[in-house]
PDB file of N, CA and C in Angstrom:
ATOM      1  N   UNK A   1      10.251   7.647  -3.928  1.00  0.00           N
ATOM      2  CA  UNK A   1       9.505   8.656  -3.212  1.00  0.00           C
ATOM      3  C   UNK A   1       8.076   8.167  -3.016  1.00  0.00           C
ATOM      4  N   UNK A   2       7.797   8.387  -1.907  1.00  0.00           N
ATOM      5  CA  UNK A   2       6.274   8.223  -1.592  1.00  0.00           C
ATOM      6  C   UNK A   2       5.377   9.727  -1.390  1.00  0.00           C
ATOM      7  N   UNK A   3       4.573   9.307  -1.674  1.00  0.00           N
ATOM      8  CA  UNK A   3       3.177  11.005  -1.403  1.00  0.00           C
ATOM      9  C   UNK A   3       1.860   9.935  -1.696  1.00  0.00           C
ATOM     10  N   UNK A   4       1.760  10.924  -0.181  1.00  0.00           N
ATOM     11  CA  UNK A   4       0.341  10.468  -0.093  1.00  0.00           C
ATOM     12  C   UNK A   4      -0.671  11.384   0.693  1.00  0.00           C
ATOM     13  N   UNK A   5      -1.774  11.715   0.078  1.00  0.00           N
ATOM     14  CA  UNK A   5      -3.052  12.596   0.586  1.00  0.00           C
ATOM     15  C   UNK A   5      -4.144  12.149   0.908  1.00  0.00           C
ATOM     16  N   UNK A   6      -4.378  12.642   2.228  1.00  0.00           N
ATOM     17  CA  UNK A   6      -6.026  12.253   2.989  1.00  0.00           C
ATOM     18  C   UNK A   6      -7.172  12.470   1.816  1.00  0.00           C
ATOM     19  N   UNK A   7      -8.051  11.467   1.486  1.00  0.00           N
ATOM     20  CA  UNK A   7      -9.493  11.902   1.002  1.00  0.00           C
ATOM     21  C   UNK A   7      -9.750  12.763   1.377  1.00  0.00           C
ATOM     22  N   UNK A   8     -10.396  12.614   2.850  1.00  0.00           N
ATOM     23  CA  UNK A   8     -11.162  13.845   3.509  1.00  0.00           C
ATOM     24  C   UNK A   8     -10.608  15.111   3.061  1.00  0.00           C
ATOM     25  N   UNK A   9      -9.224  15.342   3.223  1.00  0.00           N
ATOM     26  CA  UNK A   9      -8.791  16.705   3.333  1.00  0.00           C
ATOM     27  C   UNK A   9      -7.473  16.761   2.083  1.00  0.00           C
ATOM     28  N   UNK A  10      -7.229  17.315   1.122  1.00  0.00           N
ATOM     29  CA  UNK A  10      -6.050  17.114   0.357  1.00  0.00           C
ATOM     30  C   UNK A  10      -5.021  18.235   1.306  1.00  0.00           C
ATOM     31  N   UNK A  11      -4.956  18.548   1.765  1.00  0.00           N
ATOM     32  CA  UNK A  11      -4.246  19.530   2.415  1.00  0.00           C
ATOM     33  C   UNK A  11      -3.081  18.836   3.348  1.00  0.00           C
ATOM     34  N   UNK A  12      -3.668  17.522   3.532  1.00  0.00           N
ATOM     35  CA  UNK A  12      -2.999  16.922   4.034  1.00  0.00           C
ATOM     36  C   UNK A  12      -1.962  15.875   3.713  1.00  0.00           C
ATOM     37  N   UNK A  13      -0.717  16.012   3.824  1.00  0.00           N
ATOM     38  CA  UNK A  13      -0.105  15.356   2.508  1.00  0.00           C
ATOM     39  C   UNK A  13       1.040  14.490   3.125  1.00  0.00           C
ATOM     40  N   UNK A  14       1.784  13.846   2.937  1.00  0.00           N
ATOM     41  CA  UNK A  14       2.847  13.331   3.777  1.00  0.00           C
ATOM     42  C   UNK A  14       3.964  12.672   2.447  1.00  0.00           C
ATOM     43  N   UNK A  15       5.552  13.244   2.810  1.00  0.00           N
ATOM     44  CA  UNK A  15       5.957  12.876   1.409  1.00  0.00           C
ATOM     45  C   UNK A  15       7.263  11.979   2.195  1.00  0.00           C
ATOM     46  N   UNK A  16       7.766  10.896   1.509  1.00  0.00           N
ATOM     47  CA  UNK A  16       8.496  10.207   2.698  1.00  0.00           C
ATOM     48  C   UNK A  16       9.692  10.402   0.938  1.00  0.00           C
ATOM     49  N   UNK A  17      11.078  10.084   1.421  1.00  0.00           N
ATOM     50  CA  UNK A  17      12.172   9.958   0.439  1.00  0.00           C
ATOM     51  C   UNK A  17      13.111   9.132   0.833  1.00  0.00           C
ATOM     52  N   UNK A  18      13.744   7.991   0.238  1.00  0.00           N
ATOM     53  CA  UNK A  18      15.078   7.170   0.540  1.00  0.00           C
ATOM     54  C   UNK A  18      15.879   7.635  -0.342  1.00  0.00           C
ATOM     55  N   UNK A  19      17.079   7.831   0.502  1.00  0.00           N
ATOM     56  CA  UNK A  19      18.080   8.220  -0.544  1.00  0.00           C
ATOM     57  C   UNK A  19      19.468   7.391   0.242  1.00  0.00           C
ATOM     58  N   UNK A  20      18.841   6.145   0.921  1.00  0.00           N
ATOM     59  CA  UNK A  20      19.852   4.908   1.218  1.00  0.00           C
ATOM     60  C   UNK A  20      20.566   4.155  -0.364  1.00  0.00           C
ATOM     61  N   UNK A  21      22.098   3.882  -0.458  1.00  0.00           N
ATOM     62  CA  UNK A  21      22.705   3.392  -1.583  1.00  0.00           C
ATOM     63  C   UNK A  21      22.256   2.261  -2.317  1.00  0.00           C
ATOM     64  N   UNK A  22      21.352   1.781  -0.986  1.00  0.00           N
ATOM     65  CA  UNK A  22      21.075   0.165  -1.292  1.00  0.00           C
ATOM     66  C   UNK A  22      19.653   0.519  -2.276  1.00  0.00           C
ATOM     67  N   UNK A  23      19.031   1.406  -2.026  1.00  0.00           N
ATOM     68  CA  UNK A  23      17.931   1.682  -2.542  1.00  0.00           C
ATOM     69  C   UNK A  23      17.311   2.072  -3.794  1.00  0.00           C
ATOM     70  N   UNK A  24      18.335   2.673  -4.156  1.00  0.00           N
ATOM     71  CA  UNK A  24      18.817   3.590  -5.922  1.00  0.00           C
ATOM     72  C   UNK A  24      18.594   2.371  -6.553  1.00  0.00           C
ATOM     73  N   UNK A  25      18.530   1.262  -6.467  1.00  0.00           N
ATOM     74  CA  UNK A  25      18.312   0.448  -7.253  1.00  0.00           C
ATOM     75  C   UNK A  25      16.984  -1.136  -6.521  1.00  0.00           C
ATOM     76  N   UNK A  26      16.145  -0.932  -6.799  1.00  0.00           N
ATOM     77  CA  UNK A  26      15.422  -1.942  -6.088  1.00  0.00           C
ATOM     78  C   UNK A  26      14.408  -2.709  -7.284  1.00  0.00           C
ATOM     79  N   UNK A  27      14.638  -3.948  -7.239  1.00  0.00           N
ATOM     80  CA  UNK A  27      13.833  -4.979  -7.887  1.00  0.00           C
ATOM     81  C   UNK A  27      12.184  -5.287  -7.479  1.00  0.00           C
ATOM     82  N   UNK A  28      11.856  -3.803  -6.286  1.00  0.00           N
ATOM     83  CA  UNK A  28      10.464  -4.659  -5.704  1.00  0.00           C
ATOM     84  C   UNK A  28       9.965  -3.457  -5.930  1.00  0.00           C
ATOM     85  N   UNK A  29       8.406  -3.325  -5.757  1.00  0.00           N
ATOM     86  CA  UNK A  29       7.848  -1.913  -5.420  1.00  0.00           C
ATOM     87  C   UNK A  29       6.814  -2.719  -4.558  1.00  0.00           C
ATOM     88  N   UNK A  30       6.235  -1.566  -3.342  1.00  0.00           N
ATOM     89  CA  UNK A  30       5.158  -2.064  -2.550  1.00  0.00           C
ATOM     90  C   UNK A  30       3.898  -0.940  -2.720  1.00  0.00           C
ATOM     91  N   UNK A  31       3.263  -1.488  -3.208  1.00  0.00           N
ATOM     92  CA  UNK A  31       1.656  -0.445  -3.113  1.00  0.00           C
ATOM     93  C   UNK A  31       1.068   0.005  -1.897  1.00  0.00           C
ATOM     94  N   UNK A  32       0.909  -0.884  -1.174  1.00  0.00           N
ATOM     95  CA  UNK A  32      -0.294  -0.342   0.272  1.00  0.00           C
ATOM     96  C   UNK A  32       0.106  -1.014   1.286  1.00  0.00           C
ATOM     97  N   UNK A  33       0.596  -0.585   2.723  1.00  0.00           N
ATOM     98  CA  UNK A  33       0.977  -0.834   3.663  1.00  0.00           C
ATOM     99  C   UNK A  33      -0.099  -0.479   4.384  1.00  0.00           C
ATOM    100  N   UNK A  34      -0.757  -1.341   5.818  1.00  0.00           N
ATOM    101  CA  UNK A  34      -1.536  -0.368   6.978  1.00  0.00           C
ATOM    102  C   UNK A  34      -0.648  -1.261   7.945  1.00  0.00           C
ATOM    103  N   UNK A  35      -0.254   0.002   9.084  1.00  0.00           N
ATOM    104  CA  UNK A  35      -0.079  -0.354  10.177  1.00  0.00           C
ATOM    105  C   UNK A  35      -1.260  -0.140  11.589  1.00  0.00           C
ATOM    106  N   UNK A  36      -0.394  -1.303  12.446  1.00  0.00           N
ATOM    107  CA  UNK A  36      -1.745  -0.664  13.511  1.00  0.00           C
ATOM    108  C   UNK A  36      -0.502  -0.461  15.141  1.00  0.00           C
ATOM    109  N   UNK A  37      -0.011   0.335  15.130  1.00  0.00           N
ATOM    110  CA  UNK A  37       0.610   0.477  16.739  1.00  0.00           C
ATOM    111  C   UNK A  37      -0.326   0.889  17.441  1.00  0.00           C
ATOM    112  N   UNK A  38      -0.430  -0.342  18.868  1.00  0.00           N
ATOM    113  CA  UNK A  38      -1.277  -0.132  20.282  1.00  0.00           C
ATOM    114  C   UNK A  38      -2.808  -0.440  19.562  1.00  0.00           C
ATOM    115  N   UNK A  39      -2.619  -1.204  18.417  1.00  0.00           N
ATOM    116  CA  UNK A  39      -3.966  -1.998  18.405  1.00  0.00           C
ATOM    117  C   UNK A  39      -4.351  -2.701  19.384  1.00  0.00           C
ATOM    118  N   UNK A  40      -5.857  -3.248  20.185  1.00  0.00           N
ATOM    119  CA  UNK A  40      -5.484  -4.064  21.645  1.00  0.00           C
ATOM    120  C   UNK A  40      -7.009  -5.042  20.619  1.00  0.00           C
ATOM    121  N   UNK A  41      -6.971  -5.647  19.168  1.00  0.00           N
ATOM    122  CA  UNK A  41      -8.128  -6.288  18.660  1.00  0.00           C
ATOM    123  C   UNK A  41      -8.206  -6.167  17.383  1.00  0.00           C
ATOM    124  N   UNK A  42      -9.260  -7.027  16.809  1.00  0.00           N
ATOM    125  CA  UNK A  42      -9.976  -6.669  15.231  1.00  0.00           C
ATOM    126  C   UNK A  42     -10.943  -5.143  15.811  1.00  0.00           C
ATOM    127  N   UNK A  43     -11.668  -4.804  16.759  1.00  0.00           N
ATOM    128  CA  UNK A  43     -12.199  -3.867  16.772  1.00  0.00           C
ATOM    129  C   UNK A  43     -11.881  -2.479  16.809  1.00  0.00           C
ATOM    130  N   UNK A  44      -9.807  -2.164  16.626  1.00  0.00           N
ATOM    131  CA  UNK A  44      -9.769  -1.482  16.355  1.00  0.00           C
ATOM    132  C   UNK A  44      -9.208  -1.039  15.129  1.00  0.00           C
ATOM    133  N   UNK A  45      -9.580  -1.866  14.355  1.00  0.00           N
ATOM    134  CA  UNK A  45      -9.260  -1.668  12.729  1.00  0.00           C
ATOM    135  C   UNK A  45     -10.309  -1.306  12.244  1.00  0.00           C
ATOM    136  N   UNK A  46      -9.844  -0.358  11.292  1.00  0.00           N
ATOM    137  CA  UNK A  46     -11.404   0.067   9.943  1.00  0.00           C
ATOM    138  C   UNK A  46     -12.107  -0.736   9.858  1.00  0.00           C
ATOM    139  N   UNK A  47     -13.571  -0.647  10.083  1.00  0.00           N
ATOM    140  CA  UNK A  47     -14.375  -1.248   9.281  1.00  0.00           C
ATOM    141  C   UNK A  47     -15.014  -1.031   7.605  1.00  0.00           C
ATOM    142  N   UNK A  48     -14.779   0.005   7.307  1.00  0.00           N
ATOM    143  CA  UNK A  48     -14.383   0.406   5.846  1.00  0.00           C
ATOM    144  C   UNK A  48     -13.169  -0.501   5.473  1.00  0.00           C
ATOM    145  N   UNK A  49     -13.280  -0.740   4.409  1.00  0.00           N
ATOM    146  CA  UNK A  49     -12.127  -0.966   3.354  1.00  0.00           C
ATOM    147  C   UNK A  49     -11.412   0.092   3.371  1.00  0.00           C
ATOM    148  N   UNK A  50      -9.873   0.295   2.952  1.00  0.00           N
ATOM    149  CA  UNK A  50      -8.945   1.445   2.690  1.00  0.00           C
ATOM    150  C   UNK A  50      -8.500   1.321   1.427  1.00  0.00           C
ATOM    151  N   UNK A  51      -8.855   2.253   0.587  1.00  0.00           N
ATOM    152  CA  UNK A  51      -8.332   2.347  -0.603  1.00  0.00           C
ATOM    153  C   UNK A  51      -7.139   3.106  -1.020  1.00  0.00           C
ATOM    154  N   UNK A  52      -6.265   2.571  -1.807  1.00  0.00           N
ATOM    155  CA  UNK A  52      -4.918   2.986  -2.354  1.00  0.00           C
ATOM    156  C   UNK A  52      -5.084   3.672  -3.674  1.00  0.00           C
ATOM    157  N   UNK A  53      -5.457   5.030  -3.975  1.00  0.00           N
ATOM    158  CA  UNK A  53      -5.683   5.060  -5.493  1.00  0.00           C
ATOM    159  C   UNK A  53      -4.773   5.874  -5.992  1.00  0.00           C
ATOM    160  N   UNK A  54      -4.507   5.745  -6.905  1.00  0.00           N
ATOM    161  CA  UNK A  54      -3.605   6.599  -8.065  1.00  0.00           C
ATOM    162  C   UNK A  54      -2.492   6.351  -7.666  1.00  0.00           C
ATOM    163  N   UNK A  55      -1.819   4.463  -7.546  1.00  0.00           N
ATOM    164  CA  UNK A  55      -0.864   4.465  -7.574  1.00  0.00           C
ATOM    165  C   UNK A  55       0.226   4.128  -8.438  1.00  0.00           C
ATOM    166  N   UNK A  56       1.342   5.026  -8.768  1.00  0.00           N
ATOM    167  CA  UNK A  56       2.391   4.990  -9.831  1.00  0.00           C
ATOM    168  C   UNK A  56       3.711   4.233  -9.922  1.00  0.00           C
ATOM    169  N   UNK A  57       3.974   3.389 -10.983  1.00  0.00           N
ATOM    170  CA  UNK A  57       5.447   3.343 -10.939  1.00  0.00           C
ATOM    171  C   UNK A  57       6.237   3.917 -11.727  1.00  0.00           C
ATOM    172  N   UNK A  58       7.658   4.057 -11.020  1.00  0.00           N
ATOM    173  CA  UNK A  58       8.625   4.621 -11.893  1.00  0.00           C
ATOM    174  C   UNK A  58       9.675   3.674 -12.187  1.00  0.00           C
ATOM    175  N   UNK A  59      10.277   3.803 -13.211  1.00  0.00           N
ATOM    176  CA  UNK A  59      11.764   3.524 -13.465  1.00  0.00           C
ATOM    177  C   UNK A  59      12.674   4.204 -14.650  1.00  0.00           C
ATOM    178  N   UNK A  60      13.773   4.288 -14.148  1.00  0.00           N
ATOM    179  CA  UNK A  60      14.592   5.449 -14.593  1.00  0.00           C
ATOM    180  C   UNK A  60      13.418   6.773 -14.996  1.00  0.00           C
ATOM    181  N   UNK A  61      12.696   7.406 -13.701  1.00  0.00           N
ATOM    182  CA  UNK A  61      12.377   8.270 -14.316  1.00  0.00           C
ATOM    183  C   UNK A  61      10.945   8.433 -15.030  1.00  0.00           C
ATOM    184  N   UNK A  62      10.694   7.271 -15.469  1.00  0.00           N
ATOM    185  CA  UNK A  62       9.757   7.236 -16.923  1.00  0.00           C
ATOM    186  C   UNK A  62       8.665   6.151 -16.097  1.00  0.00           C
ATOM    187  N   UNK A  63       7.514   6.773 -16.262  1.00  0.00           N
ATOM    188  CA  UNK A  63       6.237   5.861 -15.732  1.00  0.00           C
ATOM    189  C   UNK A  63       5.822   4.614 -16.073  1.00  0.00           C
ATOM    190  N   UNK A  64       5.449   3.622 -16.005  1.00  0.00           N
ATOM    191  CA  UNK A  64       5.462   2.497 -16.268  1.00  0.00           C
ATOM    192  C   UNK A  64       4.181   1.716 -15.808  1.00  0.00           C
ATOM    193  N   UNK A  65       3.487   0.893 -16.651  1.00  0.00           N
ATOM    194  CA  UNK A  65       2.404   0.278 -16.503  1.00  0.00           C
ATOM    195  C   UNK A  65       2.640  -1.065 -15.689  1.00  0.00           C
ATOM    196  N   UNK A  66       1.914  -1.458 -14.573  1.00  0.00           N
ATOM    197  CA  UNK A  66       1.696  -2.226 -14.129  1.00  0.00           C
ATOM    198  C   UNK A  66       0.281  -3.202 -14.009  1.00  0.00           C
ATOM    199  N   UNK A  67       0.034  -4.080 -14.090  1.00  0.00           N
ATOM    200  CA  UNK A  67      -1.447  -4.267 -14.278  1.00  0.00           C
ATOM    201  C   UNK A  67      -1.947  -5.087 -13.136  1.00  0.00           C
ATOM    202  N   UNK A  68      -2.398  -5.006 -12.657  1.00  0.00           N
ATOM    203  CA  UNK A  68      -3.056  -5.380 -11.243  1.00  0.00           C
ATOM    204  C   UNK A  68      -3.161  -7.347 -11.045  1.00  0.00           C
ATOM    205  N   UNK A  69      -3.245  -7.776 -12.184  1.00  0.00           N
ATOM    206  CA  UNK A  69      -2.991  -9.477 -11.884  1.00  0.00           C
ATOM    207  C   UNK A  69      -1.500  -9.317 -11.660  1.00  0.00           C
ATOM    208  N   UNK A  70      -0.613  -8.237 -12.057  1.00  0.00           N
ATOM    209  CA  UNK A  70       1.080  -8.740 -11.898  1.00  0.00           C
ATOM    210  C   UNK A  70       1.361  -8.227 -10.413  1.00  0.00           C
ATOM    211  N   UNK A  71       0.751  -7.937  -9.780  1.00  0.00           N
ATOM    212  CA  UNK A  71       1.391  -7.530  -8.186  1.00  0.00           C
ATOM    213  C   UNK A  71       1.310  -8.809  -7.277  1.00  0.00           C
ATOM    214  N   UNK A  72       1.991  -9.344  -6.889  1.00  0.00           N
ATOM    215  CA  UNK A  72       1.921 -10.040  -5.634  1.00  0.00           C
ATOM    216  C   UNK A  72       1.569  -9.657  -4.698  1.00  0.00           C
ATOM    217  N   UNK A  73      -0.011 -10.317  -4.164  1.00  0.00           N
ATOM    218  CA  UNK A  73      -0.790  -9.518  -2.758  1.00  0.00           C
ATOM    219  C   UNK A  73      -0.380 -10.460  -2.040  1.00  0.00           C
ATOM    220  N   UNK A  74       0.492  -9.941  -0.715  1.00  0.00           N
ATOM    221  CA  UNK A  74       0.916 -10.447   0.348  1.00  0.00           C
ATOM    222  C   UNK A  74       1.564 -12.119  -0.023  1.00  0.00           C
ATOM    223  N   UNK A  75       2.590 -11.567  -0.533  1.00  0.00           N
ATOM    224  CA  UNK A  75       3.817 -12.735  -0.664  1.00  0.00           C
ATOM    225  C   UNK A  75       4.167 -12.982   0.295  1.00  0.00           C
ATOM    226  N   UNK A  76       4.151 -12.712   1.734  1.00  0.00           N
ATOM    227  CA  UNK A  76       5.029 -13.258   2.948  1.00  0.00           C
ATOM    228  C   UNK A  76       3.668 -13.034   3.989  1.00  0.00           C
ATOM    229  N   UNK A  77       2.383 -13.511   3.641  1.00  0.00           N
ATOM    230  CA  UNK A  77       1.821 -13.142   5.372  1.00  0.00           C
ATOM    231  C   UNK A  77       1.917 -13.779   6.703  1.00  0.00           C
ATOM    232  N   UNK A  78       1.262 -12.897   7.244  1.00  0.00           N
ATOM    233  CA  UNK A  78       1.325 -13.679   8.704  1.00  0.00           C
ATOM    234  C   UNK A  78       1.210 -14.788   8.970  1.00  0.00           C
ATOM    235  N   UNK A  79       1.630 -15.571  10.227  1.00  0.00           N
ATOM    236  CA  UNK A  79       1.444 -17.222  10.337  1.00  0.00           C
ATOM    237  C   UNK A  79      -0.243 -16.941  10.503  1.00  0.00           C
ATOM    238  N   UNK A  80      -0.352 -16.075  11.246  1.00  0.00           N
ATOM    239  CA  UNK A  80      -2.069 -15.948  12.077  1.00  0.00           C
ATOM    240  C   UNK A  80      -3.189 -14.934  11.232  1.00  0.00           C
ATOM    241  N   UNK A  81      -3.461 -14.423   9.916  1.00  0.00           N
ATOM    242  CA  UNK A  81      -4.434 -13.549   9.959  1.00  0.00           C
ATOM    243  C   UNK A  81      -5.453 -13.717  11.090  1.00  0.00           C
ATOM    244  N   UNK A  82      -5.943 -12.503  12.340  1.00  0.00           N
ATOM    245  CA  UNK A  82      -6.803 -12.756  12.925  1.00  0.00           C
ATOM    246  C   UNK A  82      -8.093 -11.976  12.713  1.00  0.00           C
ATOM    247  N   UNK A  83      -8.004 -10.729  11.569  1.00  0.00           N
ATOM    248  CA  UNK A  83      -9.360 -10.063  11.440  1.00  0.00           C
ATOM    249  C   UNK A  83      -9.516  -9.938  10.060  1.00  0.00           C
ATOM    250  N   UNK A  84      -9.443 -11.364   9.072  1.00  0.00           N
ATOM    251  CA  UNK A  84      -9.508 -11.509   8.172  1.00  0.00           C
ATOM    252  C   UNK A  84      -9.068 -10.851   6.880  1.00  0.00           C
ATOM    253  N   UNK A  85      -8.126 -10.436   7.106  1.00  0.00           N
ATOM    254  CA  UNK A  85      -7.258  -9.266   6.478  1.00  0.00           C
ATOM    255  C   UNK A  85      -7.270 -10.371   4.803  1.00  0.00           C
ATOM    256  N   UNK A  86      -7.712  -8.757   4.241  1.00  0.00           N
ATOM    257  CA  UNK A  86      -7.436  -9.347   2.586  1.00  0.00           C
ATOM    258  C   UNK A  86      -7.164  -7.577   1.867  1.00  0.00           C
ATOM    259  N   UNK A  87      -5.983  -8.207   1.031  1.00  0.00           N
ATOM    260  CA  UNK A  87      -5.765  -7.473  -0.141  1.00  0.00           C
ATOM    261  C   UNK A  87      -6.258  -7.790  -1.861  1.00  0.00           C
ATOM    262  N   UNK A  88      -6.716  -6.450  -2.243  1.00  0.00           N
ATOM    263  CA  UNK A  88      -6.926  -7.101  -3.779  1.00  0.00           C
ATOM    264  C   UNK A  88      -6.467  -5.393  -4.526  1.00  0.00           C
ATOM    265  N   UNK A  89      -5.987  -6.060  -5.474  1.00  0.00           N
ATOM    266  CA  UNK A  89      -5.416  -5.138  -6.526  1.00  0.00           C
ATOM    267  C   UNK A  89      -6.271  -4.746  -7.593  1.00  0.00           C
ATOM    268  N   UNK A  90      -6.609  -4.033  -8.498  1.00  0.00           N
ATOM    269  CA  UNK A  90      -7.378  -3.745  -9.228  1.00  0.00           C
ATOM    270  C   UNK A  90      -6.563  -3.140 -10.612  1.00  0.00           C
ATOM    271  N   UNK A  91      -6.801  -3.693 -11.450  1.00  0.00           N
ATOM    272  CA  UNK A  91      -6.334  -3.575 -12.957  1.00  0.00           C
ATOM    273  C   UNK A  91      -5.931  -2.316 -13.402  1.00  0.00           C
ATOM    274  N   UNK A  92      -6.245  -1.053 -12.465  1.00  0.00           N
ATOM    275  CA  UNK A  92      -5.949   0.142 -12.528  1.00  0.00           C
ATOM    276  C   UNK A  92      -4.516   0.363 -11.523  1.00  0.00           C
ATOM    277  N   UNK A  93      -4.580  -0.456 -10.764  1.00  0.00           N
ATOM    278  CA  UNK A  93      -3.377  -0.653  -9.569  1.00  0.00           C
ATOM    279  C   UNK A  93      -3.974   0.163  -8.525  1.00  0.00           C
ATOM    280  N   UNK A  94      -5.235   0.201  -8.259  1.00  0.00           N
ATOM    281  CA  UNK A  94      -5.644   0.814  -6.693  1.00  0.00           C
ATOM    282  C   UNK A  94      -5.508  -0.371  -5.954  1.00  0.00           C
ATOM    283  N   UNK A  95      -5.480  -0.450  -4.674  1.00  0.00           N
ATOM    284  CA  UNK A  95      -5.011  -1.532  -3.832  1.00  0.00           C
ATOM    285  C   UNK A  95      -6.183  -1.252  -2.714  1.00  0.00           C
ATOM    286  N   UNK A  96      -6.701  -2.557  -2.577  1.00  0.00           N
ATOM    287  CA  UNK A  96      -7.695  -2.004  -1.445  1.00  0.00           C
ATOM    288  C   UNK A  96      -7.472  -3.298  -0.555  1.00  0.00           C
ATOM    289  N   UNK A  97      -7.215  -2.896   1.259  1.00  0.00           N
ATOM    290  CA  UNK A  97      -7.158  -3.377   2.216  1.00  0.00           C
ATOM    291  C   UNK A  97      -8.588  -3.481   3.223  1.00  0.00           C
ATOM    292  N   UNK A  98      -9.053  -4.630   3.389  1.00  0.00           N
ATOM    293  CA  UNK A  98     -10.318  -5.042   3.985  1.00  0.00           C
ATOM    294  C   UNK A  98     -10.106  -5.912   5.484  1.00  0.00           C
ATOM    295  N   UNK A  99     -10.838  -5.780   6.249  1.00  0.00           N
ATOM    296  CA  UNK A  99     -10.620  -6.393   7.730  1.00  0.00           C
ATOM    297  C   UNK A  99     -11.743  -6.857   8.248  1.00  0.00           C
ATOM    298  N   UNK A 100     -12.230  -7.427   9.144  1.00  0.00           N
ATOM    299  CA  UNK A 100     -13.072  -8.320   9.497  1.00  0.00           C
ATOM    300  C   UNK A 100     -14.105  -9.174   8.903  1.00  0.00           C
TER     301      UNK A 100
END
């Protein structure tokens, strides 16, 4: 399960759920995704950093510590970064995404 709430506004909340067979069981977890559909540049990406905070893992149920040197930031990137895209993890597991 994913949940996630706007800074600006907590009111705003978005809760996503897989309940695909293949899924009930997964060896990966991903912290922070940004997409950009009908980007037309680097100028239309944040110039802020985006921060990921208070993020949790589970297994069977039961919360589990992760520590921010054990995440793999961007194991598969692009052939091209073009607006200097960097991830860094933080020992708390906030994930923060930076661009130009």
């Amino acid at each position: 399960m994913f949940d996630a709430r706007a800074r600006s506004d907590s009111s705003k909340v978005t809760v996503q759920r897989a309940t695909n067979a293949r899924l009930q069981l997964q060896p990966w977890a991903y912290s922070a995704v940004v997409e950009c559909y009908g980007c037309s540049g680097c100028d239309t990406y944040p110039t802020d950093p985006i921060v990921f905070s208070e993020n949790k893992l589970y297994q069977a149920g039961e919360q589990i510590a992760v520590p921010g040197a054990m995440w793999k930031v961007n194991p598969k990137p692009a052939v091209k970064l073009m607006c200097n895209e960097a991830t860094k993890v933080a020992d708390n597991g906030d994930a923060t995404i930076s661009f130009q």
